[in-house]
PDB file of N, CA and C in Angstrom:
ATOM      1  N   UNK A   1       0.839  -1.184   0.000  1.00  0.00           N
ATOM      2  CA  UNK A   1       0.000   0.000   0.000  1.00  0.00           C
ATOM      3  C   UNK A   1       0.882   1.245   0.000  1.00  0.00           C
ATOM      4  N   UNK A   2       0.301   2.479  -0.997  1.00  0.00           N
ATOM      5  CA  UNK A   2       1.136   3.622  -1.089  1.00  0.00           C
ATOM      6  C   UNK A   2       0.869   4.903  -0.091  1.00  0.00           C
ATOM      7  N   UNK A   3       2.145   4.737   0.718  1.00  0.00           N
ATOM      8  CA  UNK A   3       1.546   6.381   1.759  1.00  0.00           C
ATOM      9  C   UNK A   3       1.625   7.356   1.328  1.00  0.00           C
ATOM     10  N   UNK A   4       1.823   8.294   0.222  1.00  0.00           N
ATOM     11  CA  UNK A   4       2.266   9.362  -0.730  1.00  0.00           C
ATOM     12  C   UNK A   4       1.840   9.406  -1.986  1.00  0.00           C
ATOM     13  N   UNK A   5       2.245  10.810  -1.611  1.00  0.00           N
ATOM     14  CA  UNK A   5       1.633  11.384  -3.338  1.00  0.00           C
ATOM     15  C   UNK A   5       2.663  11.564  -4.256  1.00  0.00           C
ATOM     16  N   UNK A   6       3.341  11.349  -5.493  1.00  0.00           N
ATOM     17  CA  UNK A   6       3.637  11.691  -6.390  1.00  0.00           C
ATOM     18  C   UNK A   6       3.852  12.775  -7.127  1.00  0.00           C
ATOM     19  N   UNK A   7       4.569  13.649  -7.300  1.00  0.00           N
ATOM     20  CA  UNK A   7       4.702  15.004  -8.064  1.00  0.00           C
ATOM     21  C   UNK A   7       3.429  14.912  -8.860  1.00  0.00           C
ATOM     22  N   UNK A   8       3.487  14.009 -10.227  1.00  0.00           N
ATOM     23  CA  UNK A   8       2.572  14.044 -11.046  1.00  0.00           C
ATOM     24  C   UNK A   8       0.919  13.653 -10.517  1.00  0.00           C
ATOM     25  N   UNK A   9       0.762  13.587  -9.432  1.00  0.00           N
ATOM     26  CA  UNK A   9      -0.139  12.649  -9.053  1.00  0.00           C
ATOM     27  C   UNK A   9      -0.828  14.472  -8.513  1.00  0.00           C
ATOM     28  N   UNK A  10      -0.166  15.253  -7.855  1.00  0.00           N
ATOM     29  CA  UNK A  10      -0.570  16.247  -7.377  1.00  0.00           C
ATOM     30  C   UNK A  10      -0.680  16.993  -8.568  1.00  0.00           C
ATOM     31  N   UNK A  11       0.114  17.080  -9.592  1.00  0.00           N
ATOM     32  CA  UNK A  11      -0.449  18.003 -10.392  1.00  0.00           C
ATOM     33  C   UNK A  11      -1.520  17.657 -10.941  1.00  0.00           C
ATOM     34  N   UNK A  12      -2.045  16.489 -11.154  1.00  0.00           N
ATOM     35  CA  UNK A  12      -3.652  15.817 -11.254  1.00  0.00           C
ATOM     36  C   UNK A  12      -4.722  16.394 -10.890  1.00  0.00           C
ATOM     37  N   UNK A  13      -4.265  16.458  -9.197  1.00  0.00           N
ATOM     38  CA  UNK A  13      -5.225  16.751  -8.046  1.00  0.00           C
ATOM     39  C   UNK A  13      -5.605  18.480  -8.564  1.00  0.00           C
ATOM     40  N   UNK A  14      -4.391  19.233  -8.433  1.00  0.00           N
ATOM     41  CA  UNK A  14      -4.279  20.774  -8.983  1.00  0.00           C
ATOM     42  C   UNK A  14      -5.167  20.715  -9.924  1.00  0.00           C
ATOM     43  N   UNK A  15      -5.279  20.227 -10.837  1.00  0.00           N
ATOM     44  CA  UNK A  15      -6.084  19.986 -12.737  1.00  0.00           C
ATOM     45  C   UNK A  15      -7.607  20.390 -12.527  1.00  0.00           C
ATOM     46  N   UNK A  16      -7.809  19.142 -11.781  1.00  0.00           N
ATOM     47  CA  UNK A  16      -9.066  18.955 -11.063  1.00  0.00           C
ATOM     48  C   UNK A  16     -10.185  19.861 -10.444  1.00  0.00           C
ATOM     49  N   UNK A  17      -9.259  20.362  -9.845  1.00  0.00           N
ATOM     50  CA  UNK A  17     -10.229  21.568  -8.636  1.00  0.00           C
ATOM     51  C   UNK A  17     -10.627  22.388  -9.041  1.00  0.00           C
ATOM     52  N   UNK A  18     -12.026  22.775  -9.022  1.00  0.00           N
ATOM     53  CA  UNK A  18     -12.918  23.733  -9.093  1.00  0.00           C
ATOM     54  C   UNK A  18     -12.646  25.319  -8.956  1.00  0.00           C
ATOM     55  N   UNK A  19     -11.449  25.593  -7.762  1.00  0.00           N
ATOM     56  CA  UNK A  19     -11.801  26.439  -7.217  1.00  0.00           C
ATOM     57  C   UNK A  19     -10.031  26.592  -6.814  1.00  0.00           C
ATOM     58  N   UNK A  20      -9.853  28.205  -6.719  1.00  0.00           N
ATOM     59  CA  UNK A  20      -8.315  28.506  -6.017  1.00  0.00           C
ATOM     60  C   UNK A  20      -8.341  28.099  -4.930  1.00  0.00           C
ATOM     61  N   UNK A  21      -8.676  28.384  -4.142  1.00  0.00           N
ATOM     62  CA  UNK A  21      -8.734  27.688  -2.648  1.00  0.00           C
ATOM     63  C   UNK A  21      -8.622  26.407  -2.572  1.00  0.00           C
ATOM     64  N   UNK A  22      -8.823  25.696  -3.248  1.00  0.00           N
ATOM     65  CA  UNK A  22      -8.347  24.036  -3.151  1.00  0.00           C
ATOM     66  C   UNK A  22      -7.016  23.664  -4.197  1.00  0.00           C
ATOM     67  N   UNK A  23      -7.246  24.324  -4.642  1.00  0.00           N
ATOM     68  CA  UNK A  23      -5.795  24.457  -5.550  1.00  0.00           C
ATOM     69  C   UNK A  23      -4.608  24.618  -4.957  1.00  0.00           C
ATOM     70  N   UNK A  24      -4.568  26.056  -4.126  1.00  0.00           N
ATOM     71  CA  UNK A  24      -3.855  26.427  -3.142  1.00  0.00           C
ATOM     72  C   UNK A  24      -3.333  25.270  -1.962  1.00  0.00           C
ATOM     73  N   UNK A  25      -4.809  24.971  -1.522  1.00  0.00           N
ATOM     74  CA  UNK A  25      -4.362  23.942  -0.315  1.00  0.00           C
ATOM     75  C   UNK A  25      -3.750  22.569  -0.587  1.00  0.00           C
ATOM     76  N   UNK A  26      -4.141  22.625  -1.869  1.00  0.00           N
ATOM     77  CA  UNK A  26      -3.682  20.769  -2.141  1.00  0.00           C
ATOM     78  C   UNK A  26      -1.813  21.608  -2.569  1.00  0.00           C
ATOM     79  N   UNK A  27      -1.462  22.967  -2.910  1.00  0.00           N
ATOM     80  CA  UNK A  27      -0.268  22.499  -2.940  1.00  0.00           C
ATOM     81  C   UNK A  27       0.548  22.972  -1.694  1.00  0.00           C
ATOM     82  N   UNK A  28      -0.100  23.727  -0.727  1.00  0.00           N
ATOM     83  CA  UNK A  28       0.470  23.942   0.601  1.00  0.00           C
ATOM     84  C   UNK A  28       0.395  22.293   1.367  1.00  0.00           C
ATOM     85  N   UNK A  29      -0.282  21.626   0.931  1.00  0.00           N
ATOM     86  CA  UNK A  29       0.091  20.398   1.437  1.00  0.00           C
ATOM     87  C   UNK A  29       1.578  19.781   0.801  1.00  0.00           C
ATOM     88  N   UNK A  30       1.807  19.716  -0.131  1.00  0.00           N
ATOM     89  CA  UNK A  30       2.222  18.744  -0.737  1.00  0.00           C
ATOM     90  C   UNK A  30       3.866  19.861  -0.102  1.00  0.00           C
ATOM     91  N   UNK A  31       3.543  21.131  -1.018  1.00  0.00           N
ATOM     92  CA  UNK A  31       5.288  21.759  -0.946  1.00  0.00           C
ATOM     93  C   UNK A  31       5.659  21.724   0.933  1.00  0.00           C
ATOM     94  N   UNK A  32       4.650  22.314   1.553  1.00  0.00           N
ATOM     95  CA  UNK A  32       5.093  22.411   2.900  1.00  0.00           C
ATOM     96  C   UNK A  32       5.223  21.547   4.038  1.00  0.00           C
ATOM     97  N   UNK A  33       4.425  20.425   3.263  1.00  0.00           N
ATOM     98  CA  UNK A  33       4.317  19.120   4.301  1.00  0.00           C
ATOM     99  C   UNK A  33       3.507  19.353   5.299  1.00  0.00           C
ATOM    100  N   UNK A  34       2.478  20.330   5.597  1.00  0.00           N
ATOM    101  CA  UNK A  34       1.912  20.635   6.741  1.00  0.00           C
ATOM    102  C   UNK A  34       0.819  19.703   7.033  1.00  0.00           C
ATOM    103  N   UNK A  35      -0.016  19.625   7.578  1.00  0.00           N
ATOM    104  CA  UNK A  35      -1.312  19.195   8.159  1.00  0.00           C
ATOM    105  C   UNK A  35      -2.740  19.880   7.324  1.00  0.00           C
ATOM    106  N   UNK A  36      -3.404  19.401   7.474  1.00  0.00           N
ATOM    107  CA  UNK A  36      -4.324  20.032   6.719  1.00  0.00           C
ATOM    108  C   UNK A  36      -5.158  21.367   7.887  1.00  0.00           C
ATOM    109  N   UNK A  37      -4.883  20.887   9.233  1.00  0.00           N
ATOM    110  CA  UNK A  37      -5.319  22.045  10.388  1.00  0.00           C
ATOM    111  C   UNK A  37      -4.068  23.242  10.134  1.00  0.00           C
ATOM    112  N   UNK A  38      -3.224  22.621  10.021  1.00  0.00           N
ATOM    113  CA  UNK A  38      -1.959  23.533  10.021  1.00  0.00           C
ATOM    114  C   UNK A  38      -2.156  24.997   8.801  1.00  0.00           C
ATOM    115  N   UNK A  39      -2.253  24.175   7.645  1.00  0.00           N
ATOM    116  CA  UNK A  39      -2.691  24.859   6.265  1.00  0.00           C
ATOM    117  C   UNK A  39      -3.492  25.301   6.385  1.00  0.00           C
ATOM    118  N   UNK A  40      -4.834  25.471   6.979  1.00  0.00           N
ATOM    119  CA  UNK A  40      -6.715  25.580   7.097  1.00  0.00           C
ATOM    120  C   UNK A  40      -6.069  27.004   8.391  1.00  0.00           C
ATOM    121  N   UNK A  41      -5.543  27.151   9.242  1.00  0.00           N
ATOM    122  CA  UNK A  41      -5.331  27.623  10.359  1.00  0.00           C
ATOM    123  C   UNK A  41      -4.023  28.691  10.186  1.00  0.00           C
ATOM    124  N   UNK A  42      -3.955  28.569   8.550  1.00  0.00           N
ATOM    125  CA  UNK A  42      -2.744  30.035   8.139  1.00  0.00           C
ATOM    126  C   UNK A  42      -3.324  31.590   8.080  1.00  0.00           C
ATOM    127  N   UNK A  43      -2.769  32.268   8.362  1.00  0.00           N
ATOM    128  CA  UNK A  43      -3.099  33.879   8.356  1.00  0.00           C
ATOM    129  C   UNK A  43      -1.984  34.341   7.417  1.00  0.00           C
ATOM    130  N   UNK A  44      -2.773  35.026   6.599  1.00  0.00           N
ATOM    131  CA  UNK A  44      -1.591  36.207   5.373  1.00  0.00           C
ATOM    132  C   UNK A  44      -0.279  36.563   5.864  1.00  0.00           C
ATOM    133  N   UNK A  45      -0.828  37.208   7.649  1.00  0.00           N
ATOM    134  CA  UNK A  45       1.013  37.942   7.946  1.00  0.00           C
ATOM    135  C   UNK A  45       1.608  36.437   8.101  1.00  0.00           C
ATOM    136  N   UNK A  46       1.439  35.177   7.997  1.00  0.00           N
ATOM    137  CA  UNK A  46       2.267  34.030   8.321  1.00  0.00           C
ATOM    138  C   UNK A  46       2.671  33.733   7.010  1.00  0.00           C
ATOM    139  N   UNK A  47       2.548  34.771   6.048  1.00  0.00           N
ATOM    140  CA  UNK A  47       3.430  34.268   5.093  1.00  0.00           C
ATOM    141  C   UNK A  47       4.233  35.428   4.256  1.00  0.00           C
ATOM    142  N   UNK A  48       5.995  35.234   4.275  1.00  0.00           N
ATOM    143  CA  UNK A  48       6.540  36.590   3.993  1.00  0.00           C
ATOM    144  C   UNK A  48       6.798  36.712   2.765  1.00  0.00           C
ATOM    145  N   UNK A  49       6.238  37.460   1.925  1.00  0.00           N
ATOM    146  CA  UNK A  49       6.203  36.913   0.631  1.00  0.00           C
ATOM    147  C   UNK A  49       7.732  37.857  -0.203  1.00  0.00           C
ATOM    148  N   UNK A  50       8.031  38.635   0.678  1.00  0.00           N
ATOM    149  CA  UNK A  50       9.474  39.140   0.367  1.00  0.00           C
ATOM    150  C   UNK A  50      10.611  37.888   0.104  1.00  0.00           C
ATOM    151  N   UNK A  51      10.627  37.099   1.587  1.00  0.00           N
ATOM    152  CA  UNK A  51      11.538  35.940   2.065  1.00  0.00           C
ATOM    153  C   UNK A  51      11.500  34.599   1.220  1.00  0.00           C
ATOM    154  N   UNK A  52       9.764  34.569   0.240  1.00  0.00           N
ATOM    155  CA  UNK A  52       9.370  32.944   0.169  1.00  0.00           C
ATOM    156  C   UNK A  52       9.171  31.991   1.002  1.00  0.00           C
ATOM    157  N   UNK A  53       8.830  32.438   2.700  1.00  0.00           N
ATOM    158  CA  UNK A  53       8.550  31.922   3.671  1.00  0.00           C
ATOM    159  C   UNK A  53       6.953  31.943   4.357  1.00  0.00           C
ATOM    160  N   UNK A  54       6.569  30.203   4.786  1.00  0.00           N
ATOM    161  CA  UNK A  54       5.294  30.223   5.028  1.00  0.00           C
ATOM    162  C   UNK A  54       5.868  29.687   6.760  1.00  0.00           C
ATOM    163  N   UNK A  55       5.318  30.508   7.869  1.00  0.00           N
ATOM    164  CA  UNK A  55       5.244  30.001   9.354  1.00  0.00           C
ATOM    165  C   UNK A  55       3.960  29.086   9.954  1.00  0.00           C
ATOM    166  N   UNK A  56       4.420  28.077   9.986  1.00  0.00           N
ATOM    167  CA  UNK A  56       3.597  27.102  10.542  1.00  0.00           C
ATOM    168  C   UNK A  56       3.562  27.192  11.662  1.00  0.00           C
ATOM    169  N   UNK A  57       2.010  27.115  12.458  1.00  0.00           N
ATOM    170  CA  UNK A  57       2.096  26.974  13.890  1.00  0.00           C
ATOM    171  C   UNK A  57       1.956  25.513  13.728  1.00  0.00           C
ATOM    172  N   UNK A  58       2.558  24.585  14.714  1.00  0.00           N
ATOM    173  CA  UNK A  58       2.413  23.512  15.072  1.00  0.00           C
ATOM    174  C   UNK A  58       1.024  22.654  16.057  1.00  0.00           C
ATOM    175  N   UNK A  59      -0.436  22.858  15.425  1.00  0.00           N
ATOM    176  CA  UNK A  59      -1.276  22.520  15.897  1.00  0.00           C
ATOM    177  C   UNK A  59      -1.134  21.172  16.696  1.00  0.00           C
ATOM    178  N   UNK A  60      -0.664  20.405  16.737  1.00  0.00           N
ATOM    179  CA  UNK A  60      -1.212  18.905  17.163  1.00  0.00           C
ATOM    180  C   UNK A  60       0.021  18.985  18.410  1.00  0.00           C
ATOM    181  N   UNK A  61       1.001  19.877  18.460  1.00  0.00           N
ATOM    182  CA  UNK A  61       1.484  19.996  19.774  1.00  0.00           C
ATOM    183  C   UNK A  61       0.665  20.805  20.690  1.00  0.00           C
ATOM    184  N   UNK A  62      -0.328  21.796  19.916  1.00  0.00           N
ATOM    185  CA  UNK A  62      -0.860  23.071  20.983  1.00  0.00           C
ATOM    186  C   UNK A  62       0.345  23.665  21.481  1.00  0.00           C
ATOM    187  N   UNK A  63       1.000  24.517  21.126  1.00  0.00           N
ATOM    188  CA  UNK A  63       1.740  25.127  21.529  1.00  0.00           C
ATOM    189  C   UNK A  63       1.975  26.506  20.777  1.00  0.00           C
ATOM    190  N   UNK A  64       2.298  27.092  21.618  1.00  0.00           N
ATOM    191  CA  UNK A  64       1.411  29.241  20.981  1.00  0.00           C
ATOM    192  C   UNK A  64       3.019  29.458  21.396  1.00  0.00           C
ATOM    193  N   UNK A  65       3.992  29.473  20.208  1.00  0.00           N
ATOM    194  CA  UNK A  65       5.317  30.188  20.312  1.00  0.00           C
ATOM    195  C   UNK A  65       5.034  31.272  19.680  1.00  0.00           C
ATOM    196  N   UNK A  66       5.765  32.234  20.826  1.00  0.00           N
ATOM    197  CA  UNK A  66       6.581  33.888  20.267  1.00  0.00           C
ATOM    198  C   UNK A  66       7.262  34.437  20.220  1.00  0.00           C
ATOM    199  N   UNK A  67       7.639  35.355  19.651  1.00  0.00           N
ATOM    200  CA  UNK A  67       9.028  35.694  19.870  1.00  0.00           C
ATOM    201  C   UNK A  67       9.027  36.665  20.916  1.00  0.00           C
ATOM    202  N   UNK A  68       9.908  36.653  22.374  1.00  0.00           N
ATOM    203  CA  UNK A  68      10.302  37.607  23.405  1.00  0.00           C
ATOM    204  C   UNK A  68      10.231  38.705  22.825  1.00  0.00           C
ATOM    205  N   UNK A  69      10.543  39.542  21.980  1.00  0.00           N
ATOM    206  CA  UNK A  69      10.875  40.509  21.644  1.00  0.00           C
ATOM    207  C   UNK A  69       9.719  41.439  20.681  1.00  0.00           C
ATOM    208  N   UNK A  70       9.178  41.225  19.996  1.00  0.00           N
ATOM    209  CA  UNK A  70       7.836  41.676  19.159  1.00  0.00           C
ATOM    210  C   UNK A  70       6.753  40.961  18.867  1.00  0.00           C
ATOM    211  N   UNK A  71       6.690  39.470  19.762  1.00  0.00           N
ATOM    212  CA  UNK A  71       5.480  38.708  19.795  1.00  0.00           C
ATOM    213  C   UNK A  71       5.121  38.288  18.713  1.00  0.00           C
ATOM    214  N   UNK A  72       6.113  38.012  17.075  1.00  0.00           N
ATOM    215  CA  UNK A  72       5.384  37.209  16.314  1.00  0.00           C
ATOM    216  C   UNK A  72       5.672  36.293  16.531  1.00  0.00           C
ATOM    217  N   UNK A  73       4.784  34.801  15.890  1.00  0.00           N
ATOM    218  CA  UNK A  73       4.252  33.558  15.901  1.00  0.00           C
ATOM    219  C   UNK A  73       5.671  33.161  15.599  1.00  0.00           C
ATOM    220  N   UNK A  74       6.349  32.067  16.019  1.00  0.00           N
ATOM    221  CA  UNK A  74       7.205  31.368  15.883  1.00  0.00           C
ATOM    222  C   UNK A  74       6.766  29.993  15.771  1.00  0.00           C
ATOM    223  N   UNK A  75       7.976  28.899  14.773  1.00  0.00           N
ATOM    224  CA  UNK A  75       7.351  27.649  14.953  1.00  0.00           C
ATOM    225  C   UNK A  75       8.868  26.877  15.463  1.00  0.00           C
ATOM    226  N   UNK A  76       8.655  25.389  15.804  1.00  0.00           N
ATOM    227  CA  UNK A  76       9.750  24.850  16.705  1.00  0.00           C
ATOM    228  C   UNK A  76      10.919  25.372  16.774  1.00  0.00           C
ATOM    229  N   UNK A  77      10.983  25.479  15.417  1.00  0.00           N
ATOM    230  CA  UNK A  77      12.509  25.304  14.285  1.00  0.00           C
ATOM    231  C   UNK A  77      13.041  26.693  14.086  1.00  0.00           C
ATOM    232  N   UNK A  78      12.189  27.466  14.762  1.00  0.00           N
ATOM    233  CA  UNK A  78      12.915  28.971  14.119  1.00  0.00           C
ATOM    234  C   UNK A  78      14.194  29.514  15.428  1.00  0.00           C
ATOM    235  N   UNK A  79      15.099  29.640  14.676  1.00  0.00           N
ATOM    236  CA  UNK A  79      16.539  29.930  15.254  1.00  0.00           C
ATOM    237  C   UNK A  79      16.860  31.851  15.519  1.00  0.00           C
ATOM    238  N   UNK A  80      15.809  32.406  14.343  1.00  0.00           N
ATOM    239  CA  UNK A  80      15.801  33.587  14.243  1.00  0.00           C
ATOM    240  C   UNK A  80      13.988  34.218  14.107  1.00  0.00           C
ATOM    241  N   UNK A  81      13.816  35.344  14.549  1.00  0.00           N
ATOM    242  CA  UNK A  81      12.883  35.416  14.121  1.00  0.00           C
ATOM    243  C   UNK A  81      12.458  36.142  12.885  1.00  0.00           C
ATOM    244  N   UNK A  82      11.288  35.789  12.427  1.00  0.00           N
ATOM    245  CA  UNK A  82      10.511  36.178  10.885  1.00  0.00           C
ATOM    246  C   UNK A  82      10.157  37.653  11.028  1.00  0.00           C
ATOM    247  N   UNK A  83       9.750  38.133  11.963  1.00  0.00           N
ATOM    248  CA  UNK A  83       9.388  39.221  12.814  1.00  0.00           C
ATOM    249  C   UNK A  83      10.492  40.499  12.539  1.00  0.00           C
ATOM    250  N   UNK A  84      10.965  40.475  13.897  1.00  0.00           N
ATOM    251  CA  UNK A  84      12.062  41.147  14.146  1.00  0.00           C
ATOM    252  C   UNK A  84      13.436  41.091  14.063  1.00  0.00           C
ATOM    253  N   UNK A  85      13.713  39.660  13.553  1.00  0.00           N
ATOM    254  CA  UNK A  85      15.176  39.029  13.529  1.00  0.00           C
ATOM    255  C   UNK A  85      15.626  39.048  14.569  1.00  0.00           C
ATOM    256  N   UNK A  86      15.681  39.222  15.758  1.00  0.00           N
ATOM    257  CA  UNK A  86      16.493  39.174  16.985  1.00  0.00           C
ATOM    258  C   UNK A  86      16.559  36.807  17.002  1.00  0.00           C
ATOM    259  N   UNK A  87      17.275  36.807  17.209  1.00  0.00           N
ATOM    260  CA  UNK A  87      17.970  35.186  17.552  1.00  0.00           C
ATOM    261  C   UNK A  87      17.012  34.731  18.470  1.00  0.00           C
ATOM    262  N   UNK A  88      16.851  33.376  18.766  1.00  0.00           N
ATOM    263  CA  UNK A  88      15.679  33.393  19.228  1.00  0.00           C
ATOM    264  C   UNK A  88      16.185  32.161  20.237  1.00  0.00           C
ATOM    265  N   UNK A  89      16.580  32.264  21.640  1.00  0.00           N
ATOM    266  CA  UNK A  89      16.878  31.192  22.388  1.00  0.00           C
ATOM    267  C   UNK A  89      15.969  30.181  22.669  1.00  0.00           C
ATOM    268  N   UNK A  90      15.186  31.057  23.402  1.00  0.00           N
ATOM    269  CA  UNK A  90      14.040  31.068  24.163  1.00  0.00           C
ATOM    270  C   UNK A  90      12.584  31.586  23.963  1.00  0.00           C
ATOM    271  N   UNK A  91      11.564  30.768  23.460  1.00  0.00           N
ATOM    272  CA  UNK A  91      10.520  31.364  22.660  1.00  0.00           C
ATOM    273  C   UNK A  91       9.532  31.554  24.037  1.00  0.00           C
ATOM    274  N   UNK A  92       8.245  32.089  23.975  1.00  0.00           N
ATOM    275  CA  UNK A  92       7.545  32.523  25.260  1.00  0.00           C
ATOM    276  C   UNK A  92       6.182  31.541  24.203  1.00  0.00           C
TER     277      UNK A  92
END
């Protein structure tokens, strides 16, 4: 049995859809690897479209990271922030 999708298999799915909004989500799944709560649960400023960067909050941990310093959304992995750039030891 196959756990995955296929490059070509998603551009299928893309073909298909009715509508941008599912278009969109079927490829924020596929490029970002996220969750479908994760993707469903994005806000515009979570994505920097200067950088080519999308910030995932990590739903299925429940966990509300920020950055000490100007309070944007951080996710596990961020070393710096998206925000303000200050380095990020210690997230709140």
């Amino acid at each position: 049995m196959k756990a995955y999708v296929e490059p070509d298999e998603v551009t299928l799915m893309e073909r298909v859809t009715t509508n941008l909004r599912d278009r969109l989500l079927i490829r924020l799944l596929f490029h970002l690897g996220c969750r479908i709560s994760e993707a469903l649960a994005l806000k515009v400023e979570d994505v920097d479209f200067k950088r080519g960067t999308v910030s995932i909050i990590h739903l299925k941990r429940r966990l509300k990271l920020s950055c000490p310093n100007c309070g944007a959304r951080l996710s596990l992995s961020h070393t710096f922030c998206p925000g303000c750039g200050v380095k990020i030891d210690e997230a709140n």
